[in-house]
C-alpha atoms as a PDB file:
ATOM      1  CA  UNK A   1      -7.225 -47.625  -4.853  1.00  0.00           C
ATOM      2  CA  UNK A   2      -5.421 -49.367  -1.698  1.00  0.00           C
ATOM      3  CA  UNK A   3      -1.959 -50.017  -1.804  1.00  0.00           C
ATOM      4  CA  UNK A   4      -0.852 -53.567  -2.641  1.00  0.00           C
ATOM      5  CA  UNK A   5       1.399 -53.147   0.488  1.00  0.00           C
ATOM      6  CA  UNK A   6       0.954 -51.467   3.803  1.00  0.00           C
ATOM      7  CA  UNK A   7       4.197 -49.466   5.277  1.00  0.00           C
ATOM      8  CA  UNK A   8       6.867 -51.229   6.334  1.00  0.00           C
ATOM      9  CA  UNK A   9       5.653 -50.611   9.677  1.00  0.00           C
ATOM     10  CA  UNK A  10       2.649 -52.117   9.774  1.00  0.00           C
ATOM     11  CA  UNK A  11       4.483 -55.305   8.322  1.00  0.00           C
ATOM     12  CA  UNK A  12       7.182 -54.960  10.926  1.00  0.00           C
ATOM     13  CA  UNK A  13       4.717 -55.142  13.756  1.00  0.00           C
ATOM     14  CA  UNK A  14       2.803 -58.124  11.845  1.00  0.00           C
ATOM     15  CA  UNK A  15       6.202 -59.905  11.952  1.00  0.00           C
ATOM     16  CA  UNK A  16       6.593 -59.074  15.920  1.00  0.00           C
ATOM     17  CA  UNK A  17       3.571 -60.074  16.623  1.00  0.00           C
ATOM     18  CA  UNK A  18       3.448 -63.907  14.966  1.00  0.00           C
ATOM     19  CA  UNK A  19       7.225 -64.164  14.770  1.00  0.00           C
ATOM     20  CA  UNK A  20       7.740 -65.575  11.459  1.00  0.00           C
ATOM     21  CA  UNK A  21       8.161 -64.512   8.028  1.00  0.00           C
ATOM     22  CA  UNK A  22       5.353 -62.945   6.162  1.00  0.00           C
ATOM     23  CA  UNK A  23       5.104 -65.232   3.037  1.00  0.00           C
ATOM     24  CA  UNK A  24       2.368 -63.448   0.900  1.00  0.00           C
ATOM     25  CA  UNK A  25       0.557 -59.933   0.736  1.00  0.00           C
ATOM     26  CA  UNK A  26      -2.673 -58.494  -0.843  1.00  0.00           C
ATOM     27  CA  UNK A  27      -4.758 -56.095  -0.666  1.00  0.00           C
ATOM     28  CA  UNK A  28      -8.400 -56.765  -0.038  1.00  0.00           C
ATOM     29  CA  UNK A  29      -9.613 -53.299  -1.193  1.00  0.00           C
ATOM     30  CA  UNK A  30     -10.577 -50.080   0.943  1.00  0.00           C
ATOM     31  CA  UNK A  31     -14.537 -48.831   2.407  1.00  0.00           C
ATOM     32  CA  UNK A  32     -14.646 -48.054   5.869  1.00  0.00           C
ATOM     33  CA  UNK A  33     -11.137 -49.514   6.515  1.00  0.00           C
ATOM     34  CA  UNK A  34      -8.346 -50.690   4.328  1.00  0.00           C
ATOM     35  CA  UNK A  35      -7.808 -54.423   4.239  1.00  0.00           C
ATOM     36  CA  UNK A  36      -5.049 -56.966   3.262  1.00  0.00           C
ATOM     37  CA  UNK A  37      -4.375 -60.217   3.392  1.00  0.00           C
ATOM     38  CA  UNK A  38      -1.460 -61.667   4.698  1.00  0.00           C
ATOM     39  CA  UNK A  39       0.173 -65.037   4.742  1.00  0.00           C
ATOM     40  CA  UNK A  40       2.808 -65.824   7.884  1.00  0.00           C
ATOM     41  CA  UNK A  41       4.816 -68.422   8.742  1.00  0.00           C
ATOM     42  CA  UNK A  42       5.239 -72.269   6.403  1.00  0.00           C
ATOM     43  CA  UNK A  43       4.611 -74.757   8.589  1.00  0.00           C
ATOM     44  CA  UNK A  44       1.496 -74.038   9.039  1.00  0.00           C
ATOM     45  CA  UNK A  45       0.731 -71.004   6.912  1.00  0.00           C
ATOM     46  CA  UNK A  46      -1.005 -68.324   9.361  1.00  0.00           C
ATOM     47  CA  UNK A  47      -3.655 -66.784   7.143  1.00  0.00           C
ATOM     48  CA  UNK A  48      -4.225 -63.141   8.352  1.00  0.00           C
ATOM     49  CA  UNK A  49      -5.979 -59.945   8.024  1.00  0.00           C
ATOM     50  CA  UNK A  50      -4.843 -56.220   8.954  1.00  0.00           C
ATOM     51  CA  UNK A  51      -7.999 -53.950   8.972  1.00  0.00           C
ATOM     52  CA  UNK A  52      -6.339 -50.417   9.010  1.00  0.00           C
ATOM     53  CA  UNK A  53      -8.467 -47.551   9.923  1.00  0.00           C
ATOM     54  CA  UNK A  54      -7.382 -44.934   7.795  1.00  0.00           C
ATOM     55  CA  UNK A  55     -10.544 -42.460   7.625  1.00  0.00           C
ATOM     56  CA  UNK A  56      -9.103 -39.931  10.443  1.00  0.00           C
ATOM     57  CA  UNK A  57     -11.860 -37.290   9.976  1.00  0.00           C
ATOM     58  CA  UNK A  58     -14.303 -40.280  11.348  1.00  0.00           C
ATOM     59  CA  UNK A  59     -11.710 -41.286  14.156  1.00  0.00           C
ATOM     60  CA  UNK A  60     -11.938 -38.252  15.392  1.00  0.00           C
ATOM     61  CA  UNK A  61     -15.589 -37.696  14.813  1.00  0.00           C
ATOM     62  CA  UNK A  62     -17.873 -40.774  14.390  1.00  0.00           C
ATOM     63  CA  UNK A  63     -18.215 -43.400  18.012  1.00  0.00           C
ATOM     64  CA  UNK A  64     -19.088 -46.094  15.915  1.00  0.00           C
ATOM     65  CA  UNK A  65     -15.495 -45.803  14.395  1.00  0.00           C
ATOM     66  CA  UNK A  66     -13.540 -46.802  16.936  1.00  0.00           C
ATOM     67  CA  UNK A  67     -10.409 -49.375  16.742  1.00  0.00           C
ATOM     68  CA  UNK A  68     -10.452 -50.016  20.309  1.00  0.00           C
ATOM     69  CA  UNK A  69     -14.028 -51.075  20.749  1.00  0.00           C
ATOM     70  CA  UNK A  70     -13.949 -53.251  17.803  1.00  0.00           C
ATOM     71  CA  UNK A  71     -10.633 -54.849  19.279  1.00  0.00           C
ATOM     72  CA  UNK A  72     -12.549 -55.372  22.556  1.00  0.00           C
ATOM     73  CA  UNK A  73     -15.572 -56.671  20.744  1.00  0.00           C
ATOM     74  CA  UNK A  74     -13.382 -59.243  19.101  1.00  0.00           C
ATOM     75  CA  UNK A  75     -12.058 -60.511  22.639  1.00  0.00           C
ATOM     76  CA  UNK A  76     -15.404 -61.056  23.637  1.00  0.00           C
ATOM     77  CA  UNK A  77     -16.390 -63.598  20.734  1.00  0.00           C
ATOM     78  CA  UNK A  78     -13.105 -65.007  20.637  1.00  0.00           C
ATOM     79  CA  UNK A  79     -14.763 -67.821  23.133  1.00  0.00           C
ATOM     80  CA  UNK A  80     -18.197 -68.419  21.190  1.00  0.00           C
ATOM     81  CA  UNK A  81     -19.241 -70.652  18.402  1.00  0.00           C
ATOM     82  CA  UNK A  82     -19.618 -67.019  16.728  1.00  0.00           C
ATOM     83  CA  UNK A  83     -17.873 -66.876  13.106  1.00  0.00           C
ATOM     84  CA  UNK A  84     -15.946 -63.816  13.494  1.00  0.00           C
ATOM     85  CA  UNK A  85     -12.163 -63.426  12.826  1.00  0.00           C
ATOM     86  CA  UNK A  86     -10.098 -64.046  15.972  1.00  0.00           C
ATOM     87  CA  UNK A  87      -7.949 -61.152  17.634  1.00  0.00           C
ATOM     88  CA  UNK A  88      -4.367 -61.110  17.260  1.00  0.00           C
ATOM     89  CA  UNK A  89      -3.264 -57.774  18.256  1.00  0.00           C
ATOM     90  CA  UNK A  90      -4.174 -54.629  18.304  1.00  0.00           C
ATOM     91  CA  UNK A  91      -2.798 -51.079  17.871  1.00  0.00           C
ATOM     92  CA  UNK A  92      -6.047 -49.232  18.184  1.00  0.00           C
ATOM     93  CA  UNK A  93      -3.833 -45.665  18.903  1.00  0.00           C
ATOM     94  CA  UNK A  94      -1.703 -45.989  16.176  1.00  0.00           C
ATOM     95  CA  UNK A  95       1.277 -45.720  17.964  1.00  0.00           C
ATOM     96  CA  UNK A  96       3.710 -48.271  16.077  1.00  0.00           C
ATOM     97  CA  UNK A  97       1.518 -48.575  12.699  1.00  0.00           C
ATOM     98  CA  UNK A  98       1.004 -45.541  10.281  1.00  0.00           C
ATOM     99  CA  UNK A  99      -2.810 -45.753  11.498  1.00  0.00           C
ATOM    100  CA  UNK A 100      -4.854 -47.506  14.020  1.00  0.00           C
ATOM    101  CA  UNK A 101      -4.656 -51.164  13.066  1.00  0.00           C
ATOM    102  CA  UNK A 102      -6.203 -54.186  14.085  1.00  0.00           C
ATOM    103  CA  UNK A 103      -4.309 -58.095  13.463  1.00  0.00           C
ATOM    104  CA  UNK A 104      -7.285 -60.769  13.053  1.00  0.00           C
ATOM    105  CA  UNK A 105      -7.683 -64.320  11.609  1.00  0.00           C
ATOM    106  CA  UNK A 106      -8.300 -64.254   8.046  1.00  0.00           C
ATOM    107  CA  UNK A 107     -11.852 -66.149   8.172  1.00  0.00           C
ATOM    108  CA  UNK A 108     -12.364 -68.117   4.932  1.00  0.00           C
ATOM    109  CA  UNK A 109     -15.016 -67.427   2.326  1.00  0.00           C
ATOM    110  CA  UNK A 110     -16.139 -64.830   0.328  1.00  0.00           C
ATOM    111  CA  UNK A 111     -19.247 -62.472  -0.551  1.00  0.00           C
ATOM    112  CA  UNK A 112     -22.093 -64.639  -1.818  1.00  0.00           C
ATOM    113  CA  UNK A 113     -23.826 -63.308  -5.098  1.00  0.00           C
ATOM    114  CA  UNK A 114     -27.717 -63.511  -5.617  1.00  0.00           C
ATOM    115  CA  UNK A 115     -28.491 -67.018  -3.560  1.00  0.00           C
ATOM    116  CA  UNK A 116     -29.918 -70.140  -5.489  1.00  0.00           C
ATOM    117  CA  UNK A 117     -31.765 -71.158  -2.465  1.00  0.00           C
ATOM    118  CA  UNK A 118     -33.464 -68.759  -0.540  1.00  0.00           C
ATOM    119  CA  UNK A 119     -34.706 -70.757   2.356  1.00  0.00           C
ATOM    120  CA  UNK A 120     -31.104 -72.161   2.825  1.00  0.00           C
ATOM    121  CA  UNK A 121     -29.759 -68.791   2.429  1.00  0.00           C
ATOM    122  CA  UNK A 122     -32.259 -67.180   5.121  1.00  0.00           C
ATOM    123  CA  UNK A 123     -31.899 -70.023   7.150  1.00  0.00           C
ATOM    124  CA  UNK A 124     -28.238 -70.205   7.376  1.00  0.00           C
ATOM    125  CA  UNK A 125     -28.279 -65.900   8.583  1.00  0.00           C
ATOM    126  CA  UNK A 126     -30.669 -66.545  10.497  1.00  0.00           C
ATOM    127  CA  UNK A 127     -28.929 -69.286  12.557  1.00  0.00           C
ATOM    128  CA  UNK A 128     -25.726 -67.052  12.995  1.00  0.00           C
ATOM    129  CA  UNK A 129     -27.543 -64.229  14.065  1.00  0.00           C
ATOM    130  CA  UNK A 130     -29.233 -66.186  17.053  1.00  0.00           C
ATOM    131  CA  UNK A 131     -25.673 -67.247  17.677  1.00  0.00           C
ATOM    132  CA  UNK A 132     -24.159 -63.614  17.865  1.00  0.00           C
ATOM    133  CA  UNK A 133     -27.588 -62.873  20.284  1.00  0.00           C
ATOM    134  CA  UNK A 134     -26.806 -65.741  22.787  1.00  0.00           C
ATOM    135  CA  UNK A 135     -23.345 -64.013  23.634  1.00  0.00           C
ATOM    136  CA  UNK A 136     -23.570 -62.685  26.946  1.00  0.00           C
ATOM    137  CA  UNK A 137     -22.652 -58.948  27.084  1.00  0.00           C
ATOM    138  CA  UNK A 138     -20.334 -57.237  29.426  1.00  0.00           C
ATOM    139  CA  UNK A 139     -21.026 -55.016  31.782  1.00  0.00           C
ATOM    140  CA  UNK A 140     -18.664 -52.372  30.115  1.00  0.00           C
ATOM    141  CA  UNK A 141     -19.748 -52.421  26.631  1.00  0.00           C
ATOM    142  CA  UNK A 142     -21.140 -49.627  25.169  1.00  0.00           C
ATOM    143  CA  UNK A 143     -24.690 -49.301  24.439  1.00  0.00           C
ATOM    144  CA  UNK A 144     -26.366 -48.879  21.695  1.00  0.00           C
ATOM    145  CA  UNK A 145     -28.134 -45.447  20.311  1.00  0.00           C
ATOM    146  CA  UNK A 146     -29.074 -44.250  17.652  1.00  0.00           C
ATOM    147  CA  UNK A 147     -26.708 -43.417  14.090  1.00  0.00           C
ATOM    148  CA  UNK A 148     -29.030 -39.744  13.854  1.00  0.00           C
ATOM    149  CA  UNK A 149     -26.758 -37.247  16.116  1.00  0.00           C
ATOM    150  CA  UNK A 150     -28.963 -33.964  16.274  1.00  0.00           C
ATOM    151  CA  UNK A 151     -26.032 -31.992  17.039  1.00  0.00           C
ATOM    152  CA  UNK A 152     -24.632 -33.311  14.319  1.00  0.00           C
ATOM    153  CA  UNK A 153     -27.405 -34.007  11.827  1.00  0.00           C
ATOM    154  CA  UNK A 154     -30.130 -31.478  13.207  1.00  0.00           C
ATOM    155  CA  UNK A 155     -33.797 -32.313  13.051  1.00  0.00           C
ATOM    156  CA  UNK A 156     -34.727 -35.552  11.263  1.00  0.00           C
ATOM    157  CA  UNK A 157     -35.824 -34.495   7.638  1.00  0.00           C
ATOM    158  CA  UNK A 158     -37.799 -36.951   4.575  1.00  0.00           C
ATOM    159  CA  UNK A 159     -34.669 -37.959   2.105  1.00  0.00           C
ATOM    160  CA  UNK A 160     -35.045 -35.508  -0.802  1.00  0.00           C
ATOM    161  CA  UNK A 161     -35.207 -38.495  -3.083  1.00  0.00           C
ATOM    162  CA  UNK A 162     -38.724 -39.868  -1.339  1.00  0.00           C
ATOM    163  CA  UNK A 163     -41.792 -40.056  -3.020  1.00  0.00           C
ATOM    164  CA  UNK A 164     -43.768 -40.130   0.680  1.00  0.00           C
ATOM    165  CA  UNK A 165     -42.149 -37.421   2.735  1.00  0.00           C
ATOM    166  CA  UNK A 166     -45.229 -37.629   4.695  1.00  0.00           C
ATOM    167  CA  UNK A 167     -44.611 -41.167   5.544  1.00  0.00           C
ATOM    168  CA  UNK A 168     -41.246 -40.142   7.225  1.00  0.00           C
ATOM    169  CA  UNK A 169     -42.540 -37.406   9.227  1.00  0.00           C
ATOM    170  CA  UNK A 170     -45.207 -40.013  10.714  1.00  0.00           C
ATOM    171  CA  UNK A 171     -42.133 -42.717  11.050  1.00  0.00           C
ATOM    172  CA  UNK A 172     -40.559 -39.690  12.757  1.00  0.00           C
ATOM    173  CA  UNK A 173     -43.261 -38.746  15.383  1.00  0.00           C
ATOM    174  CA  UNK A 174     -43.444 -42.722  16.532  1.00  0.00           C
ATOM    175  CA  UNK A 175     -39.615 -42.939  17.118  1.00  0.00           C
ATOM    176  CA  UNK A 176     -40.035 -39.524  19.331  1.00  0.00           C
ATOM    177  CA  UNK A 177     -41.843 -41.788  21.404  1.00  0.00           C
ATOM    178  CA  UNK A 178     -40.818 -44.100  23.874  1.00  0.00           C
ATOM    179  CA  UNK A 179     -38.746 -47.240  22.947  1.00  0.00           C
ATOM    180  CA  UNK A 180     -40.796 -50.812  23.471  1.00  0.00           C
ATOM    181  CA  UNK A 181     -39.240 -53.050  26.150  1.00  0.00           C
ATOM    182  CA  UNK A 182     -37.742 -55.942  23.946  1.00  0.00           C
ATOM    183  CA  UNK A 183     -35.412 -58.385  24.653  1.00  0.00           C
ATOM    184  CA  UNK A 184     -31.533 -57.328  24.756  1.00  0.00           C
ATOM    185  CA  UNK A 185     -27.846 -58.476  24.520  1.00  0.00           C
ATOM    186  CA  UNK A 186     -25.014 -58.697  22.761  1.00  0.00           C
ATOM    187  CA  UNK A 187     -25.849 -57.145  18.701  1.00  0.00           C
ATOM    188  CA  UNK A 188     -23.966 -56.815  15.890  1.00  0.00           C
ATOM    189  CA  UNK A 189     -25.513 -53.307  15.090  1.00  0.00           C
ATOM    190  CA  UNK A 190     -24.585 -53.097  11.111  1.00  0.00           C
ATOM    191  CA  UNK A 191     -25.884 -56.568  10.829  1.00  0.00           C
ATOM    192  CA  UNK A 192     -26.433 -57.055   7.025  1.00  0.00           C
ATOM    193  CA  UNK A 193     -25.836 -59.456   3.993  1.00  0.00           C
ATOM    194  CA  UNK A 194     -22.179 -57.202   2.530  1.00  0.00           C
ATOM    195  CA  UNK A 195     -20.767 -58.089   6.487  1.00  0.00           C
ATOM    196  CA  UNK A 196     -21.300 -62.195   5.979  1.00  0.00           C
ATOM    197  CA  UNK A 197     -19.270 -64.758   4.116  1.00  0.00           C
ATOM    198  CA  UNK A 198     -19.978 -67.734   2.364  1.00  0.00           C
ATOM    199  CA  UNK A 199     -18.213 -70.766   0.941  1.00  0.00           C
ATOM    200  CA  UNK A 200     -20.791 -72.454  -1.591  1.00  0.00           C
ATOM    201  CA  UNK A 201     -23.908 -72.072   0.494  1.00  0.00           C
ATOM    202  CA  UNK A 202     -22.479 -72.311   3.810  1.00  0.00           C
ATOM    203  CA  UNK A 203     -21.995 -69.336   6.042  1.00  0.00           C
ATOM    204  CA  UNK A 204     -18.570 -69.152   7.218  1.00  0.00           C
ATOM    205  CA  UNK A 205     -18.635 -65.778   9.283  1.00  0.00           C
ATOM    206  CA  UNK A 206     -19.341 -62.710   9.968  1.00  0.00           C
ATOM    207  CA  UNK A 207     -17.008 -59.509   9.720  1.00  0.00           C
ATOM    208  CA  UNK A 208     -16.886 -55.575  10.731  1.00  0.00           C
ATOM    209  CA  UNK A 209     -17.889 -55.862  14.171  1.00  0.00           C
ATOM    210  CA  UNK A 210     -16.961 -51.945  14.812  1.00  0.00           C
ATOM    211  CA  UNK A 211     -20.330 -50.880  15.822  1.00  0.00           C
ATOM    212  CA  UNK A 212     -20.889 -53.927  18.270  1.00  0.00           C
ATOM    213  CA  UNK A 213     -22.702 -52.810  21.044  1.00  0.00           C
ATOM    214  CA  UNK A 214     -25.564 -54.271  24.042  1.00  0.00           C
ATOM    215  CA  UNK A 215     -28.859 -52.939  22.383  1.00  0.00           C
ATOM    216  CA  UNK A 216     -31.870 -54.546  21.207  1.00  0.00           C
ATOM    217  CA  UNK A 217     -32.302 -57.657  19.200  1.00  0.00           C
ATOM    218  CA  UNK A 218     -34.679 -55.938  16.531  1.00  0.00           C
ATOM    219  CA  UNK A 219     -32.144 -53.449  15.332  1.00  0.00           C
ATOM    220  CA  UNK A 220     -30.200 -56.427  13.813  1.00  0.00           C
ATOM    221  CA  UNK A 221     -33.356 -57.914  12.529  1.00  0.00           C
ATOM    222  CA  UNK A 222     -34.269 -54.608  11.139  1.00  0.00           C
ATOM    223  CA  UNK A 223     -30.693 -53.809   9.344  1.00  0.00           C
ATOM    224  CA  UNK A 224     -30.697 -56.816   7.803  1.00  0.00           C
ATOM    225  CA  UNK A 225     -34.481 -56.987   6.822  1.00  0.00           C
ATOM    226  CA  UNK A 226     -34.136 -53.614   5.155  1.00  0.00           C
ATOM    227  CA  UNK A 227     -31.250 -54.983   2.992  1.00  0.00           C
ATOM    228  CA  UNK A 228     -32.981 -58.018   2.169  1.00  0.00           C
ATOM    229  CA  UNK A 229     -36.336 -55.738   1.123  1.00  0.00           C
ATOM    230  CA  UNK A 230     -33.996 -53.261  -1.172  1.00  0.00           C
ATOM    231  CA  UNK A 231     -32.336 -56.270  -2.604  1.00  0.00           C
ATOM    232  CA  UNK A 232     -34.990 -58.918  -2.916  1.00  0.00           C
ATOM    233  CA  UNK A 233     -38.450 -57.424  -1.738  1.00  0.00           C
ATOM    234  CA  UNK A 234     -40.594 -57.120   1.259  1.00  0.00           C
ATOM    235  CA  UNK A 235     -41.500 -60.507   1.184  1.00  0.00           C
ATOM    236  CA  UNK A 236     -38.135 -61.768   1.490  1.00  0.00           C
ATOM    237  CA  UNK A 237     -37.476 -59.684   4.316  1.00  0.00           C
ATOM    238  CA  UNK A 238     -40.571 -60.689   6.006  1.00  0.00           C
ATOM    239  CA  UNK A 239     -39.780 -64.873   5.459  1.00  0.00           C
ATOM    240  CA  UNK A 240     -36.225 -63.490   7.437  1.00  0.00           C
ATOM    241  CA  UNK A 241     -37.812 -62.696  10.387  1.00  0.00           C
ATOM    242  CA  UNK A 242     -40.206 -65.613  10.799  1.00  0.00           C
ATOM    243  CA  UNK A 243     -37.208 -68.384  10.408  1.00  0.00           C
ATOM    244  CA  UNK A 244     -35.366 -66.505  13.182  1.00  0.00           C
ATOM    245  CA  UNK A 245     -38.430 -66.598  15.398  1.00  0.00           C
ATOM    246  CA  UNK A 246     -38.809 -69.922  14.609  1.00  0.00           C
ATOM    247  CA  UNK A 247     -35.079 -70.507  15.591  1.00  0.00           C
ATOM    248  CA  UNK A 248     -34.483 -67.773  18.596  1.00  0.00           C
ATOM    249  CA  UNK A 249     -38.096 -66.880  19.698  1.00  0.00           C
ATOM    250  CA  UNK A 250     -40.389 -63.610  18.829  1.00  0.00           C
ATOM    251  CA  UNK A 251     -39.578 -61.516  21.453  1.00  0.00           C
ATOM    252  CA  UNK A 252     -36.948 -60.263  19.960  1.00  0.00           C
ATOM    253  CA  UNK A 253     -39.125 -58.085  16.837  1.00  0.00           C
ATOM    254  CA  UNK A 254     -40.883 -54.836  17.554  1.00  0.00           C
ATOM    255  CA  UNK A 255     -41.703 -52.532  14.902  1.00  0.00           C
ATOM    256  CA  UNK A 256     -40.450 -49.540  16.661  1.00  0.00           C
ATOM    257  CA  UNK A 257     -37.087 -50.575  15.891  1.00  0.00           C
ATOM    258  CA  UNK A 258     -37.840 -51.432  12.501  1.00  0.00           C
ATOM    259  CA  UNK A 259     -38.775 -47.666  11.720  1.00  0.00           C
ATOM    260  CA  UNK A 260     -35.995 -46.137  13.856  1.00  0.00           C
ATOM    261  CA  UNK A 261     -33.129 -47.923  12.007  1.00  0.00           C
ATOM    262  CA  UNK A 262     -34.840 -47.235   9.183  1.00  0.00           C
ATOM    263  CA  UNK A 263     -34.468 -43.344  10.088  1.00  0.00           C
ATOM    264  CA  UNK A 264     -30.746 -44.037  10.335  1.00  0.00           C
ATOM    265  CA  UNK A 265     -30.675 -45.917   7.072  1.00  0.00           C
ATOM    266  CA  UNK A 266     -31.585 -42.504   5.131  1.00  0.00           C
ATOM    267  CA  UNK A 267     -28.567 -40.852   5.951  1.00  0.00           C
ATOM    268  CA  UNK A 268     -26.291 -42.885   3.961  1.00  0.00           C
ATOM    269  CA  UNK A 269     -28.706 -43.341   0.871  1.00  0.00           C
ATOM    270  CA  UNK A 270     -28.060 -40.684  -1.574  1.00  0.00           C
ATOM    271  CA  UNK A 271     -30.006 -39.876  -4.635  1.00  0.00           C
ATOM    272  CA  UNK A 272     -30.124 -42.684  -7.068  1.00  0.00           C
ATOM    273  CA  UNK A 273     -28.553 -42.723  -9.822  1.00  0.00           C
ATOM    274  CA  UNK A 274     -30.015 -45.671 -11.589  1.00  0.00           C
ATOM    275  CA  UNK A 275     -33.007 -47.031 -12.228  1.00  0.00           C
ATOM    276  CA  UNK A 276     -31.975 -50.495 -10.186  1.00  0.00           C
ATOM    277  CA  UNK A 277     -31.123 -48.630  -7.480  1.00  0.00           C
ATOM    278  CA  UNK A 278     -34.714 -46.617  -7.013  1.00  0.00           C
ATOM    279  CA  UNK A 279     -36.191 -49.165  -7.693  1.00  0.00           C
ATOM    280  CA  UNK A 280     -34.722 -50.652  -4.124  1.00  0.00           C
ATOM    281  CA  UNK A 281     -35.167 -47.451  -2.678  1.00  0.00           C
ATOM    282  CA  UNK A 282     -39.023 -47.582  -3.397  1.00  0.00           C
ATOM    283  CA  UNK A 283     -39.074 -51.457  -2.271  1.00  0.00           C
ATOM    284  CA  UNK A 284     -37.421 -50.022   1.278  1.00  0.00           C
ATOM    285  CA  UNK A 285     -40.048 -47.182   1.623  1.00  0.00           C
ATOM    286  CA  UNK A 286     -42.616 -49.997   0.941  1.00  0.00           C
ATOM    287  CA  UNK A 287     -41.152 -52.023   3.971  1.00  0.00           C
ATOM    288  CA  UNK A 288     -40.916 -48.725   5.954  1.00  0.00           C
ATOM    289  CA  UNK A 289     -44.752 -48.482   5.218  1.00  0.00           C
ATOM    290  CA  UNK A 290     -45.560 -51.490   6.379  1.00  0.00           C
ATOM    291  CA  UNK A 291     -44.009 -51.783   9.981  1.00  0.00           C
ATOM    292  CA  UNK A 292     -45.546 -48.276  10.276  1.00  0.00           C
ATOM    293  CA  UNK A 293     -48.824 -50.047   9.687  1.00  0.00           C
ATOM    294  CA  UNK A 294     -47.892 -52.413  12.640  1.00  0.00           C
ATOM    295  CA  UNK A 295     -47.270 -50.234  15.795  1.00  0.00           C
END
């Protein structure tokens, strides 16, 4: 469970950094980083965030868990109609917090539940999304590759809870291939319905912009299509990707990237352990089939 509070460290370099009083503290809870909320300040109250990274086997293992990119990441948006919480400060070393630490705007909203209106709902992410894709990268951003490190994970394998393991030894052989030329830019990389929030059924932003990289439009479309498929079903996913070629164009969609973030979705997907949750797993390998069907 996160503490309520972070050091007194942390909140003495939150102080430094807006120069008033913090008024309010709470935690947010703790995945990949550890959250809270913090309110600065009276007149007007400064509404705030500090995303601590605390996992230091991943800081010191995993370059898609890095402070200092997401901090740079963050500058770059910070002059776009983007959503995304506004940098602050930044102690991506962790030399005056207890851990690397990043100071954003707290953006309002909160984690939508199962939408009412699904149109609306694909719409409205589908909008954003060609938003985050008209940013113009820099030259020095990092590019992206692939989650699956052989050196790390060794040869690609079927997930042992697949009912197909043939189908992911095909969806292997294509992504040993050459990559399509698609269009590329600025992507969110971990694009996905957990990283957007909503007030009623308007999207207010979009968060956890660690992994933001130059790379290829379709491995957004793909994260978030796969999500959508577990969650909802292919069809779902499928009525995603035609409103954002309707809004930002199709040149964006090849299936090759489809399958290879698919590939890097199995790594984090461990057996299930309820019936809900294969029952998403079988709607993804359905998905999977399908944009194998279409290279």
């Amino acid at each position: 469970m996160a503490s309520p509070h972070p050091p007194e460290t942390v909140l003495g370099w939150v102080r430094d950094v807006v120069g008033g009083r913090i008024t309010s503290i709470r935690s947010m809870g703790a995945g990949s980083t550890t959250l809270h909320a913090i309110d600065a300040g009276t007149d007007p109250v400064r509404r705030l965030v500090v995303r601590r990274f605390h996992d230091t086997a991943r800081l010191r293992t995993d370059p898609w868990y890095v402070p200092a990119v997401e901090a740079a990441v963050l500058e770059l948006l910070d002059d776009t109609e983007v959503p995304a919480p506004r940098l602050l400060a930044a102690d991506p070393y962790g030399r005056l917090c207890d851990v690397p630490a990043l100071l954003v705007t707290r953006v309002p909203g909160r984690h939508a539940v199962r939408p009412w209106d699904m149109d609306a709902y694909l719409t409205e992410i589908a909008q954003a999304l060609a938003r985050v894709h008209e940013v113009p990268p820099e030259a020095d951003l990092r590019r992206y590759a692939p989650y699956h490190d052989p050196a790390v994970h060794g040869e690609r394998r079927p997930p042992v809870w697949s009912g197909s393991p043939e189908l992911w030894q095909r969806v292997f052989e294509v992504i040993s291939g050459s990559a399509p030329e698609t269009s590329t830019g600025f992507v969110h990389r971990d694009f996905h319905p957990g990283q957007i929030l909503w007030s009623g059924d308007r999207l207010t932003g979009i968060v956890d912009w660690t992994a933001g990289c130059g790379g290829p439009y379709g491995v957004d479309l793909a994260r978030m299509r796969i999500h959508l498929a577990i969650e909802y079903g292919v069809e779902v996913a499928e009525r995603f990707l035609a409103v954002y070629q309707r809004i930002a164009g199709p040149d964006g969609h090849h299936p090759y990237w489809d399958l290879l973030d698919a590939a890097d979705m199995i790594l984090g997907m461990p057996v299930p352990e309820t019936q809900a949750a294969a029952d998403g797993y079988s709607r993804f390998e359905h998905w999977t089939a399908i944009a194998l069907a279409s290279v």
